[in-house]
Protein backbone atom coordinates (compact mmCIF):
# COMPACT_ATOMS: atom_id res chain seq x y z
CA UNK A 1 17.12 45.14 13.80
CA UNK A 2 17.30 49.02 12.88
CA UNK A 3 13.24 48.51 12.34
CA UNK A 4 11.58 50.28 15.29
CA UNK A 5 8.10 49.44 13.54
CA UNK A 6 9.07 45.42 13.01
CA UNK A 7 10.41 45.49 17.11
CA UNK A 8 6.80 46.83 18.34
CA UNK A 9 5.22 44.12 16.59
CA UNK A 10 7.06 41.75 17.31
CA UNK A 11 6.20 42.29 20.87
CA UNK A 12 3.02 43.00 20.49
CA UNK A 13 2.78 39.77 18.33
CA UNK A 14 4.19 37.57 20.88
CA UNK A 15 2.13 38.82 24.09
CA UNK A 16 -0.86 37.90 21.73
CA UNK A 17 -0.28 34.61 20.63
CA UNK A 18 0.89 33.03 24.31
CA UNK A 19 -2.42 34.68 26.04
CA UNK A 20 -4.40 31.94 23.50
CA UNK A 21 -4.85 28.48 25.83
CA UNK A 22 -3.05 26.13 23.30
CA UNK A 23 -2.59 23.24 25.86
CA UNK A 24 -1.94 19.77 23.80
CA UNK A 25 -3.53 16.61 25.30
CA UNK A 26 -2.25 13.09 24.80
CA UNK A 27 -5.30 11.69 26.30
CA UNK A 28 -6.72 12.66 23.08
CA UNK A 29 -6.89 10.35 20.20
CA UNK A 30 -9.56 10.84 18.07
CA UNK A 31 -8.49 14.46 16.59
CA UNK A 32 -5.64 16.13 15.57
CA UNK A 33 -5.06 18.99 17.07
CA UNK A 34 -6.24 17.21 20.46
CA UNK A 35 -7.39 20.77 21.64
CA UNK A 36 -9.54 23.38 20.13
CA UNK A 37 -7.14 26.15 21.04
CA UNK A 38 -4.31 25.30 19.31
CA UNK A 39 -7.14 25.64 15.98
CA UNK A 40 -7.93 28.74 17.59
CA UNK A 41 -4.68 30.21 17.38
CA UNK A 42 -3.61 29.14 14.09
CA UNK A 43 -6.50 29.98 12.86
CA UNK A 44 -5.85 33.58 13.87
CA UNK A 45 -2.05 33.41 12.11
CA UNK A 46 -3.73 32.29 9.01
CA UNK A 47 -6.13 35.53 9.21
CA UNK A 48 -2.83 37.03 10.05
CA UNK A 49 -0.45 36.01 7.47
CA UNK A 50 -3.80 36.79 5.09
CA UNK A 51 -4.09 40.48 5.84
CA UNK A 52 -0.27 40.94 5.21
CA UNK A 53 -1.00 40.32 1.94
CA UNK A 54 0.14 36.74 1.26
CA UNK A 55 -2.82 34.97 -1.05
CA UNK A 56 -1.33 31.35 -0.66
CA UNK A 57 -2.38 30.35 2.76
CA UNK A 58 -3.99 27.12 3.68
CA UNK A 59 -5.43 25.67 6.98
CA UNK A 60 -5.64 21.58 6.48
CA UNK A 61 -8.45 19.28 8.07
CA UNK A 62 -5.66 18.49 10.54
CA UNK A 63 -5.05 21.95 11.69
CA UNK A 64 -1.53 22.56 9.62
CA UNK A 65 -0.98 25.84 8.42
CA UNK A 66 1.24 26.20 5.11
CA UNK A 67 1.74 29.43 3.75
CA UNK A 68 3.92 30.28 0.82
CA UNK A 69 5.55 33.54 0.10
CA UNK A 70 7.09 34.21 -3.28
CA UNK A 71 10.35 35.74 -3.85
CA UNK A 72 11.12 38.49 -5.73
CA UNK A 73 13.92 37.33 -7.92
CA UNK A 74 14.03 34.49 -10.57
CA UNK A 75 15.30 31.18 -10.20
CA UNK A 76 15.87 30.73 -6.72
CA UNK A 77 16.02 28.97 -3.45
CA UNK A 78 12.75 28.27 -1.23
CA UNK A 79 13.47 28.63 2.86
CA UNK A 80 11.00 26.98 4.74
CA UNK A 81 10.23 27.83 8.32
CA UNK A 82 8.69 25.51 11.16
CA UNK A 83 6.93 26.41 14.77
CA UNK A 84 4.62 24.72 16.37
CA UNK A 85 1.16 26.34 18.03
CA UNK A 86 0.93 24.04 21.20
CA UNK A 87 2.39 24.44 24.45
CA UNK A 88 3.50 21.56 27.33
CA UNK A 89 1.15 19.83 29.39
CA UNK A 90 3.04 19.56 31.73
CA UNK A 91 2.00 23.22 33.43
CA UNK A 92 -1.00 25.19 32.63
CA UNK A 93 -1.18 27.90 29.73
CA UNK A 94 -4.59 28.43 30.85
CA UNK A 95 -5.21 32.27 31.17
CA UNK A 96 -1.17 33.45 30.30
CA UNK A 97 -0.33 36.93 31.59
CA UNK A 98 2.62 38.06 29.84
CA UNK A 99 4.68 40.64 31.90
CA UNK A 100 6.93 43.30 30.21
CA UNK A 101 10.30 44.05 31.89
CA UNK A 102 11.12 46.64 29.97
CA UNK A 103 14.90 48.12 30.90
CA UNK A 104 15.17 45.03 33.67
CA UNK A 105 17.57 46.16 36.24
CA UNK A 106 19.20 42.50 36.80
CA UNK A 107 17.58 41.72 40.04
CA UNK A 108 15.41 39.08 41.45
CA UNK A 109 12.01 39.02 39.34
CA UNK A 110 8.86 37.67 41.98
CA UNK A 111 6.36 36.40 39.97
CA UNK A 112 3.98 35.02 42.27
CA UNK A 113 4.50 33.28 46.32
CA UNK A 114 7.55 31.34 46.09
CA UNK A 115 7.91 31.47 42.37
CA UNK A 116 11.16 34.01 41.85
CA UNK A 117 13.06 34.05 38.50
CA UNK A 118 16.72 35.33 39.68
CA UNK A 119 19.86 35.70 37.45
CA UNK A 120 21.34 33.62 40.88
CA UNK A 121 20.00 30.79 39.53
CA UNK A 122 19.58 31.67 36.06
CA UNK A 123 22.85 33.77 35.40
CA UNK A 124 21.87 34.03 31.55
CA UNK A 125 19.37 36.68 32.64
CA UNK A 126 21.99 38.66 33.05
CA UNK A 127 22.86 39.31 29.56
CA UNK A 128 20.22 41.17 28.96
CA UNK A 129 19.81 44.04 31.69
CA UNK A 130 19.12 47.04 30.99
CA UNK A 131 16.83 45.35 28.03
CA UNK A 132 13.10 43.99 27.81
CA UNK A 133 12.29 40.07 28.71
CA UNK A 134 8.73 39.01 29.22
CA UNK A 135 7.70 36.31 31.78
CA UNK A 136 4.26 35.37 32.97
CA UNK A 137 2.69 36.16 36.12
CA UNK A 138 3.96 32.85 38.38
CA UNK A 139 0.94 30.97 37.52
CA UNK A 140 1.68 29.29 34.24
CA UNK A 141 4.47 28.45 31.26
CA UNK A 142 5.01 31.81 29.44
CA UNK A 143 4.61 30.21 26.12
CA UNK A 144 7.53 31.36 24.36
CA UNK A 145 8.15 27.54 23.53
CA UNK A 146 7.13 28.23 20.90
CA UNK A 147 5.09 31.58 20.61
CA UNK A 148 8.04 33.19 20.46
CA UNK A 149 9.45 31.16 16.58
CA UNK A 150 5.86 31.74 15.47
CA UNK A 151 5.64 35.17 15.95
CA UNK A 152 9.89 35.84 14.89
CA UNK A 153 8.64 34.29 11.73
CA UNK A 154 5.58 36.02 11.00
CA UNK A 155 6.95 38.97 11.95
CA UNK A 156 10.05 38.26 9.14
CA UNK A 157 7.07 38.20 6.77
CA UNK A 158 5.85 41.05 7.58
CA UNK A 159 9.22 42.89 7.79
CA UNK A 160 9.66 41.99 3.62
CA UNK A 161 6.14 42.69 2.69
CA UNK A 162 6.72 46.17 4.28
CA UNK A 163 10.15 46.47 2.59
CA UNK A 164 10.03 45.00 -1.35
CA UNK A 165 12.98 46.78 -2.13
CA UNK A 166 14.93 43.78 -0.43
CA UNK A 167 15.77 41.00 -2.79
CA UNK A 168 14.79 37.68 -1.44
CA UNK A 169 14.45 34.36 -2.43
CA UNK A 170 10.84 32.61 -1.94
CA UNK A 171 9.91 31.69 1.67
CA UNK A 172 7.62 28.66 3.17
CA UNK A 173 6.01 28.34 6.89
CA UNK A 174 4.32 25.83 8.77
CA UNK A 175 2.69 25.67 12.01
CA UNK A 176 2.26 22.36 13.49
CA UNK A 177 -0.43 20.78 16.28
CA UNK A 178 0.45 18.77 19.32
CA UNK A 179 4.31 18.92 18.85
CA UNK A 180 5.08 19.21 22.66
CA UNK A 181 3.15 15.20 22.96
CA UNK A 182 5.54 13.69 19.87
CA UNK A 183 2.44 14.38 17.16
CA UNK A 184 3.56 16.76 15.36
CA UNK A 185 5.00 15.10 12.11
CA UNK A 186 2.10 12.80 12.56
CA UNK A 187 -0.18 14.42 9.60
CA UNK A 188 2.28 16.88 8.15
CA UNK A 189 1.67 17.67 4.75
CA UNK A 190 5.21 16.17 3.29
CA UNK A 191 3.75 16.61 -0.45
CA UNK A 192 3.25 19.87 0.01
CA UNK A 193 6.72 20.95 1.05
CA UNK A 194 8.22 23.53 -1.64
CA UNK A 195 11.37 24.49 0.71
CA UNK A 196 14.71 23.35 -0.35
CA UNK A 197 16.22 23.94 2.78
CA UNK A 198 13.64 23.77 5.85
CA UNK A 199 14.34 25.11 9.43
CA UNK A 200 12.41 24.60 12.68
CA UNK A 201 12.35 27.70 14.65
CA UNK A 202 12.14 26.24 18.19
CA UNK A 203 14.87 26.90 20.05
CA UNK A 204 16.58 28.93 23.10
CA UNK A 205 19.69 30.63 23.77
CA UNK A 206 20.41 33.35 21.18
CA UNK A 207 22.93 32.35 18.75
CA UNK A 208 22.59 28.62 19.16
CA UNK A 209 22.31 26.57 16.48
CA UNK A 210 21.01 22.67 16.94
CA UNK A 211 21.76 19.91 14.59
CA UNK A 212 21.89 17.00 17.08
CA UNK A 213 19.62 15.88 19.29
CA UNK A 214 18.58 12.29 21.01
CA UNK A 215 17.34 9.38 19.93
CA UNK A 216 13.82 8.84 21.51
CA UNK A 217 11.49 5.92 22.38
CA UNK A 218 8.92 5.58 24.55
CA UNK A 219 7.79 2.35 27.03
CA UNK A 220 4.03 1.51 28.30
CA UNK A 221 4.09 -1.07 31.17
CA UNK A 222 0.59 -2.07 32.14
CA UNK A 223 0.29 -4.91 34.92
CA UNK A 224 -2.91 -6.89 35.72
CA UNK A 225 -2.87 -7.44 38.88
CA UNK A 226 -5.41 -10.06 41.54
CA UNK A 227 -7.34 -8.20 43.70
CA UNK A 228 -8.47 -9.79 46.97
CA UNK A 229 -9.52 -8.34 50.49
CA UNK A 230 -5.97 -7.29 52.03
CA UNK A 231 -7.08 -9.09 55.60
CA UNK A 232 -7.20 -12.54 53.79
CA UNK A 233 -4.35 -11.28 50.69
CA UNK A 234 -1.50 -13.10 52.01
CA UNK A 235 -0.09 -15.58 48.88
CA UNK A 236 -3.23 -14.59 46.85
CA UNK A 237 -3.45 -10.63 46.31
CA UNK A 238 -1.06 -9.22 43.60
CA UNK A 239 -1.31 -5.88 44.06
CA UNK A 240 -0.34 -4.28 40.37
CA UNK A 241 0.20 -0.60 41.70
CA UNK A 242 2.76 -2.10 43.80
CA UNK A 243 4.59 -4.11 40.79
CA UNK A 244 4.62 -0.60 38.56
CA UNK A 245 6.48 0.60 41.96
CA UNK A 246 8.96 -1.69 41.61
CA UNK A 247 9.29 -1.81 38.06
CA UNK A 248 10.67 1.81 38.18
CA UNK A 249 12.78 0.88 40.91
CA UNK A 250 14.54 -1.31 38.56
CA UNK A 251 15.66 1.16 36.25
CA UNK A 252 19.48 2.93 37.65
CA UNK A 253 18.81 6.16 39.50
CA UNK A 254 21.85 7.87 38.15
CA UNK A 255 20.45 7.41 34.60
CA UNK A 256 17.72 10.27 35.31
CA UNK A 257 17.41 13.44 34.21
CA UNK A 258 17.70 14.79 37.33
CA UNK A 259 20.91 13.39 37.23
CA UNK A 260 22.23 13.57 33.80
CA UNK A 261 23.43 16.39 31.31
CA UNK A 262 25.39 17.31 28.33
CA UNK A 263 25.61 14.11 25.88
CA UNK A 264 23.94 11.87 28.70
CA UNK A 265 20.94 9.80 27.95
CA UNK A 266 18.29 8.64 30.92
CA UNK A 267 15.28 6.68 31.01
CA UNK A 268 12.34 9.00 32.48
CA UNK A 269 8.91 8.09 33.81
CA UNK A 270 6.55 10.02 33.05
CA UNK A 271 3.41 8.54 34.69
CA UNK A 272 2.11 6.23 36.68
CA UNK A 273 -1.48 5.02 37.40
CA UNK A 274 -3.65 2.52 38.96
CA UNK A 275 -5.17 0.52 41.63
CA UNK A 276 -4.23 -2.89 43.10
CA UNK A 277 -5.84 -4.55 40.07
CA UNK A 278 -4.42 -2.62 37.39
CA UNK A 279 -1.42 -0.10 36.80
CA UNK A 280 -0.17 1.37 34.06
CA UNK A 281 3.81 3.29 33.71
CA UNK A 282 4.76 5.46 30.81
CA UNK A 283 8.36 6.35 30.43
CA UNK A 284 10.70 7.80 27.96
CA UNK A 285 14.17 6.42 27.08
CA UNK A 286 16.27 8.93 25.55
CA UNK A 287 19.85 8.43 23.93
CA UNK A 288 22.11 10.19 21.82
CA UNK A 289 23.83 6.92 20.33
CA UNK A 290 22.07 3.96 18.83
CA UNK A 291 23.67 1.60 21.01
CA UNK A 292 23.32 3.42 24.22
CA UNK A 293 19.26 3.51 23.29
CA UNK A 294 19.41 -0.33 22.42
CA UNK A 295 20.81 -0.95 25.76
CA UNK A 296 18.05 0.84 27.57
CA UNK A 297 15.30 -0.75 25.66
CA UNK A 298 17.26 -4.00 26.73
CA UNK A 299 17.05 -2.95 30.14
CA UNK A 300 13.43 -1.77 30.53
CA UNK A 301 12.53 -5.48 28.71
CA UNK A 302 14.51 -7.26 31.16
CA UNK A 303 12.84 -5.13 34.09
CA UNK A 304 9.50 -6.39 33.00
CA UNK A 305 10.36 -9.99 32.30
CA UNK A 306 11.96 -10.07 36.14
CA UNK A 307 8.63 -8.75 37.13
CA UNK A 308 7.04 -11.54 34.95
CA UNK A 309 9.29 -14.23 36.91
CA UNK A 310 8.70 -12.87 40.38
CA UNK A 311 4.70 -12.80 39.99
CA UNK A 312 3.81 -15.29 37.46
CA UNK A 313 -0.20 -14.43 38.67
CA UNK A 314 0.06 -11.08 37.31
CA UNK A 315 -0.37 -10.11 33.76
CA UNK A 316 2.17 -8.01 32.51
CA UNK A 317 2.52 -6.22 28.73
CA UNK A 318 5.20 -4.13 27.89
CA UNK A 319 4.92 -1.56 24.38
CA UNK A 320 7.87 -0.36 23.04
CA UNK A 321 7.37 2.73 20.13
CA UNK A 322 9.69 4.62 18.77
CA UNK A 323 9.22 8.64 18.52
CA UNK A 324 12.56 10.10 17.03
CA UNK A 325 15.79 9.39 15.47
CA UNK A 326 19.21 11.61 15.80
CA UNK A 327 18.71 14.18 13.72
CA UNK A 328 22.30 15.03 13.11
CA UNK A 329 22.99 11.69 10.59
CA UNK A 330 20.57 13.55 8.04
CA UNK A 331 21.72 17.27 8.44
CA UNK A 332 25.41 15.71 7.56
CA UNK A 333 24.01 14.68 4.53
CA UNK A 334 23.13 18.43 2.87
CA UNK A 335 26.02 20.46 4.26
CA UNK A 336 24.55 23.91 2.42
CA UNK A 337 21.29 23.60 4.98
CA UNK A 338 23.49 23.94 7.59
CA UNK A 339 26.18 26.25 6.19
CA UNK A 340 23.92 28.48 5.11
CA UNK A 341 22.55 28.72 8.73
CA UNK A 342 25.48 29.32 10.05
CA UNK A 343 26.30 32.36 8.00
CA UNK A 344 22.89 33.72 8.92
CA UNK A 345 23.76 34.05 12.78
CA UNK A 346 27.46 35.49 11.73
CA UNK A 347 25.53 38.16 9.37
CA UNK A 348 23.67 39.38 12.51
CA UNK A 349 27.06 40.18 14.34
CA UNK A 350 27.68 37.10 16.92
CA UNK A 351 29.33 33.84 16.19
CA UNK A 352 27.11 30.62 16.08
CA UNK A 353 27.12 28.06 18.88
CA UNK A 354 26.43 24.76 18.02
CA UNK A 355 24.40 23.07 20.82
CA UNK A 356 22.98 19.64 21.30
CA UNK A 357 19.00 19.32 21.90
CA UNK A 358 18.41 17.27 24.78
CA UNK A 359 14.97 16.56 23.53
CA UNK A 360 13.49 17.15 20.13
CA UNK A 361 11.26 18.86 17.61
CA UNK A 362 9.55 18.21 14.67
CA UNK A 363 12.59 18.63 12.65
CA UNK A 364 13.50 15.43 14.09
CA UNK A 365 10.92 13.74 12.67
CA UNK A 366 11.32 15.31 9.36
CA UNK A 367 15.27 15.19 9.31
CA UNK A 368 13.66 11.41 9.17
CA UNK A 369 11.58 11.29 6.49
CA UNK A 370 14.12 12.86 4.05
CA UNK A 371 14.35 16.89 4.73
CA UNK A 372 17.42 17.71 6.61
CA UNK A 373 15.87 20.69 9.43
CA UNK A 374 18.33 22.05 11.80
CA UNK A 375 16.72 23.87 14.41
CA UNK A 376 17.16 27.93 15.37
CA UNK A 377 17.17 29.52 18.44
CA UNK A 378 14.02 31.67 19.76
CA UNK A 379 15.36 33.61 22.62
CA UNK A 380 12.76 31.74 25.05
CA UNK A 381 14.51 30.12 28.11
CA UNK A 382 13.23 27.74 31.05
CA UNK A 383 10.21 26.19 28.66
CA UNK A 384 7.97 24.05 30.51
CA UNK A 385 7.67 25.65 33.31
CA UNK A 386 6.53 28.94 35.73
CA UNK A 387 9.71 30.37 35.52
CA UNK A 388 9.95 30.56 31.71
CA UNK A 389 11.29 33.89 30.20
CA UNK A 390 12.40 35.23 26.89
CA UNK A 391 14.59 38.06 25.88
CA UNK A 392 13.22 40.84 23.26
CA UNK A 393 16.72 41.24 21.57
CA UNK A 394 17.21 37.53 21.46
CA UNK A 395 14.24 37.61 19.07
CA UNK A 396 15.16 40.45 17.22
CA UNK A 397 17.71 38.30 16.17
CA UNK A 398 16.23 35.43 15.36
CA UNK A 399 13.75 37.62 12.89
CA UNK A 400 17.15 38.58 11.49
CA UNK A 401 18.15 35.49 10.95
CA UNK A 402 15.24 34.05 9.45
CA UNK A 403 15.88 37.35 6.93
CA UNK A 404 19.07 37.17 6.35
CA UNK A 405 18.67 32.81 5.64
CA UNK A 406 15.61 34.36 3.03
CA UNK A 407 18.31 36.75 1.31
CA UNK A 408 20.87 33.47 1.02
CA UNK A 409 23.20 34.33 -2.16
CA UNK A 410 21.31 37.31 -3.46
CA UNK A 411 23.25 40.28 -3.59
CA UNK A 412 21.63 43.23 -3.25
């Protein structure tokens, strides 16, 4: 983007958001969002999007934002735009200290003891020497899953606000709660949606487009077990702890993620806790075909009725839910959401790559309940963990994007 102004805030932007503790918590179930923070921070974007000058912004009693920005031209299209506010659990965002590499020279990055981000491992890193990525400092997820979206599509909004000369057709954001622990379709505000075409702006690699992603269910196993002194156990003591042990051990070890890739599924546990009187395993099952995900549900329901056979003292409850379905069945169905995607990344210079999400987002959910959302790339890489990273020009381009998808069939 030619915008010096719109790349400094962008930036700037960014670093602000992922320094706001917007942890999720699945433990929680009596509020939505499950953590103050993520209110916090969207919130903040609401105040935000409000002193840019847009009138029509709304924070619900669940914590979704919806803003609406009207077009300049008569008669058209509405693009809506999706991030979400929280980040994973699964490693602290507690205190975030974004670091600025600005002209990185394409060498080893130490981030903290033993915590080294190296373009050895990560090869994609070097793409971008000689240009700015931002990490944290080794001691927690960056944030840019997904900071990064929220800020590339605030800071689109601000980019037309600051330039009304450019024709565009009307534009729609929301920011979502608790996405990153399969909540965050749970309350969205379906009637409200204006946007013919609706996007989630949660992805990675620059360029990538993602239309496809798994099927998703998870499994609860909780085991009552009979707990008696372990001197005087023998043929009485059931220890449950032990059964949730050997319930995982059940489930085929090549069928992992650790061991899986590309249009693989795998069953993944997630959790396990307990005692010898009680344990409880969580797990996810994740497949990219129907019947590949009926067989594993068949197969974690068989592993639990074994168990049921083989200890006929214990009590033993299996739940089955189901989070998402494969997006990609209703994209097909509105070929112009897509296609005009598509021409989007082309009209920023670099041909589209179509890549399947092994994992999901709320436009899962939403490709669901009847509004097609492909999902565009952030420039974020390595989410989840200490070694996340994202790329400034990868997110320069996704503010393009989200521009040039806003500008679909006007001509100037």
């Amino acid at each position: 983007m030619a915008d010096k102004k719109i790349q400094k805030e962008l930036l700037k932007r960014f670093c602000r958001y992922v320094q706001v503790e917007t942890t999720s918590d699945e433990n929680v179930k009596d509020k939505c969002p499950t953590t103050d923070g993520q209110l916090t921070l969207i919130n903040q974007i609401a105040d935000e999007i409000r002193s840019l000058g847009i009138k029509d912004v709304k924070v619900d009693a669940n914590g979704y934002l919806r803003a609406f920005i009207p077009g300049n031209v008569p008669r058209k299209k509405v693009f809506g735009f999706i991030s979400h506010a929280d980040t994973s659990p699964e490693v602290s965002g507690k205190n975030v200290k974004p670091l600025i590499h600005e002209k990185y020279d394409g060498k080893p990055i130490k981030l903290a003891k033993d915590i080294i981000l190296s373009p050895d491992e990560y090869p994609l890193l070097t793409q971008y020497k000689g240009k700015t990525i931002i990490t944290a400092d080794g001691k927690t997820l960056l944030g840019a899953d997904d900071k990064a979206g929220i800020a590339e599509i605030v800071t689109a909004v601000s980019y037309f606000l600051a330039h009304p000369e450019v024709k565009r057709n009307s534009m729609e954001i929301f920011i979502t709660p608790d996405e990153e622990i399969g909540q965050g379709t749970d309350h969205f505000p379906l009637s409200s949606i204006k946007a013919h075409y609706l996007y989630t702006v949660d992805g990675d690699t620059e360029g990538c487009i993602e239309s496809e992603c798994f099927n998703a269910y998870s499994a609860k196993l909780t085991v009552k077990g009979v707990s008696i002194h372990p001197g005087s156990g023998k043929g009485k003591l059931v220890n449950a702890s032990l059964l949730g042990a050997q319930f995982l051990s059940m489930l085929p070890k090549d069928e992992m993620p650790e061991t899986t890739e590309g249009r693989e599924g795998f069953f993944c546990p997630v959790g396990i806790t307990g005692s010898i009187e009680q344990c409880q395993v969580s797990l996810i099952l994740r497949d990219f075909d129907a019947a590949g995900m009926e067989r594993r549900i068949k197969m974690v329901e068989d592993a639990a009725e074994a168990l049921k056979k083989s200890w006929p003292a214990a009590v033993i409850e299996l739940e089955i839910a189901h989070s998402y379905s494969n997006m990609k069945e209703y994209v097909d169905r509105d070929k112009k959401c897509l296609s005009y995607l598509e021409a989007a990344v082309e009209k920023t210079g670099i041909k589209p790559v179509h890549k399947l999400i092994r994992g999901g987002t709320d436009g899962s959910r939403l490709s669901e309940l009847g509004h097609p959302c492909p999902n565009i790339f952030t420039g974020g890489q390595n989410f989840h963990g200490k070694l996340e990273w994202a790329a400034l020009p990868a997110m320069e381009r996704a503010v393009q994007v989200i521009i040039n998808l806003v500008c679909t069939e006007i001509r100037q």
